[in-house]
Protein backbone atom coordinates (compact mmCIF):
# COMPACT_ATOMS: atom_id res chain seq x y z
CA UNK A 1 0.00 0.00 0.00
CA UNK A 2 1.45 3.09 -0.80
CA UNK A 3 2.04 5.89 1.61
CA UNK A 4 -0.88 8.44 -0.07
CA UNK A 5 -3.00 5.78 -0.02
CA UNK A 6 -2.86 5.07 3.48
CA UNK A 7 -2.65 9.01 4.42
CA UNK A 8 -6.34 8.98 2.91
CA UNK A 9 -7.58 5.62 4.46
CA UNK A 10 -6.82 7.44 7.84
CA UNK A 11 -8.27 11.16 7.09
CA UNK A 12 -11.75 8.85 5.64
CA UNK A 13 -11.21 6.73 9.19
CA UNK A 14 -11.65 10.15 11.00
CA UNK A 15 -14.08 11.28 9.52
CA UNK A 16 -17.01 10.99 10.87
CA UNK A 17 -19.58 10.88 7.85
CA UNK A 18 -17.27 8.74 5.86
CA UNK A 19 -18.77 4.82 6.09
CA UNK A 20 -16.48 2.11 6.14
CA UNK A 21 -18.26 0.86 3.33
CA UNK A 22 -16.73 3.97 1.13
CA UNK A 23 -13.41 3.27 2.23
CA UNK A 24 -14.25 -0.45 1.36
CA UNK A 25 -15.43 0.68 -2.23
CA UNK A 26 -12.78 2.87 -2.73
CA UNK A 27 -9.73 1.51 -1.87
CA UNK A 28 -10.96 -2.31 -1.24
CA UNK A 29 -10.09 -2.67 2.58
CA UNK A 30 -12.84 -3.96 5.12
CA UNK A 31 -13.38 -2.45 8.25
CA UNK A 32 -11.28 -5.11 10.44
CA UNK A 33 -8.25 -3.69 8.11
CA UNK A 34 -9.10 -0.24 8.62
CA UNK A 35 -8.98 -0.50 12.26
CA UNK A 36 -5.55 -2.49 12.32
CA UNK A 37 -4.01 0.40 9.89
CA UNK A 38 -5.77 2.63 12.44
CA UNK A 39 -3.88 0.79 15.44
CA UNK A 40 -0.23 0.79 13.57
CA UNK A 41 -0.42 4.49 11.97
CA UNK A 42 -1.46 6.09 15.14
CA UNK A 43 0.16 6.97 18.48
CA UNK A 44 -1.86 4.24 21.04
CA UNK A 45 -3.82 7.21 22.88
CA UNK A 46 -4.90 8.92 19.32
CA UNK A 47 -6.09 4.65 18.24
CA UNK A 48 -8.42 4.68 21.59
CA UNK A 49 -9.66 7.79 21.44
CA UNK A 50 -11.08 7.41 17.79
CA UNK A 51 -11.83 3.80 18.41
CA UNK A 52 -14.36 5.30 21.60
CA UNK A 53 -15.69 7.81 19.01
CA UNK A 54 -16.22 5.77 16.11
CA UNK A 55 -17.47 2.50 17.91
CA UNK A 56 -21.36 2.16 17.62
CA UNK A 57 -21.82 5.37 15.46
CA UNK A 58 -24.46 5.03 12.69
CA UNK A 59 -22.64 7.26 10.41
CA UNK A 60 -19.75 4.91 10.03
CA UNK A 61 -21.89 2.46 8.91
CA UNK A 62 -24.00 3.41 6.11
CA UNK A 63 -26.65 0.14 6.70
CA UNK A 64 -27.04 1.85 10.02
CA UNK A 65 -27.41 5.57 8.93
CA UNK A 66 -29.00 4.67 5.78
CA UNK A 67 -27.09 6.39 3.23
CA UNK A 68 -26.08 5.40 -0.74
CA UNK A 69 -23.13 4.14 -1.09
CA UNK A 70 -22.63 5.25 -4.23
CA UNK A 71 -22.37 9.02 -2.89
CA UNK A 72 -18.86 10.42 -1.16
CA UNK A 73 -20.19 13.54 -0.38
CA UNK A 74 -22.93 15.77 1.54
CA UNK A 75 -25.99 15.99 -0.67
CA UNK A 76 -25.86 19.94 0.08
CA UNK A 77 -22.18 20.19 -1.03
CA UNK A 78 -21.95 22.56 -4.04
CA UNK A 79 -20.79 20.56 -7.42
CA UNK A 80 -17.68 21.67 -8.69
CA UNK A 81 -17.87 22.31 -12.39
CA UNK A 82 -14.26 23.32 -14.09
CA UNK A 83 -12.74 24.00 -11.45
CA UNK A 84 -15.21 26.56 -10.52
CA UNK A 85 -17.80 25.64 -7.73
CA UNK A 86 -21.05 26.30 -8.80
CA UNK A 87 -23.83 28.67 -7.10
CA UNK A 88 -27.20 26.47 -5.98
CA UNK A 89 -29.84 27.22 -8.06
């Protein structure tokens, strides 16, 4: 795995509206990966802290929250359209 690829597997891990399912679309890694790149990338307090924030949350799970998994982004985020992000209409 190369080193951007695992710098972006983290920043999904933390966020909080990112589902492991998009990280599992995107890059192919299940959850149980995730959280073992999660426990060798980070310093052992930084692991349990986001392993107490991210256990049991719905949005990390988007059978629980009820999302499609074919979207990566906020339904209200603007589209960006040549470079140029577009006013709502």
């Amino acid at each position: 795995m190369e080193s951007i690829d695992k710098d972006r597997i983290i920043e999904m891990a933390w966020e909080d509206r990112t589902p492991f399912e998009a990280i599992k679309k995107q890059f192919g890694i299940p959850e149980d990966e995730v959280i073992s790149l999660m426990r060798i990338e980070l310093k052992t307090s930084s692991f349990q802290l986001w392993r107490k924030r991210v256990t049991g949350r719905k949005t990390k799970h988007s059978k629980k929250y009820g999302i499609d998994s074919e979207r990566f982004k906020c339904s209200l985020q603007r589209p960006i359209t040549l470079n140029k992000i577009s006013k709502r209409k």
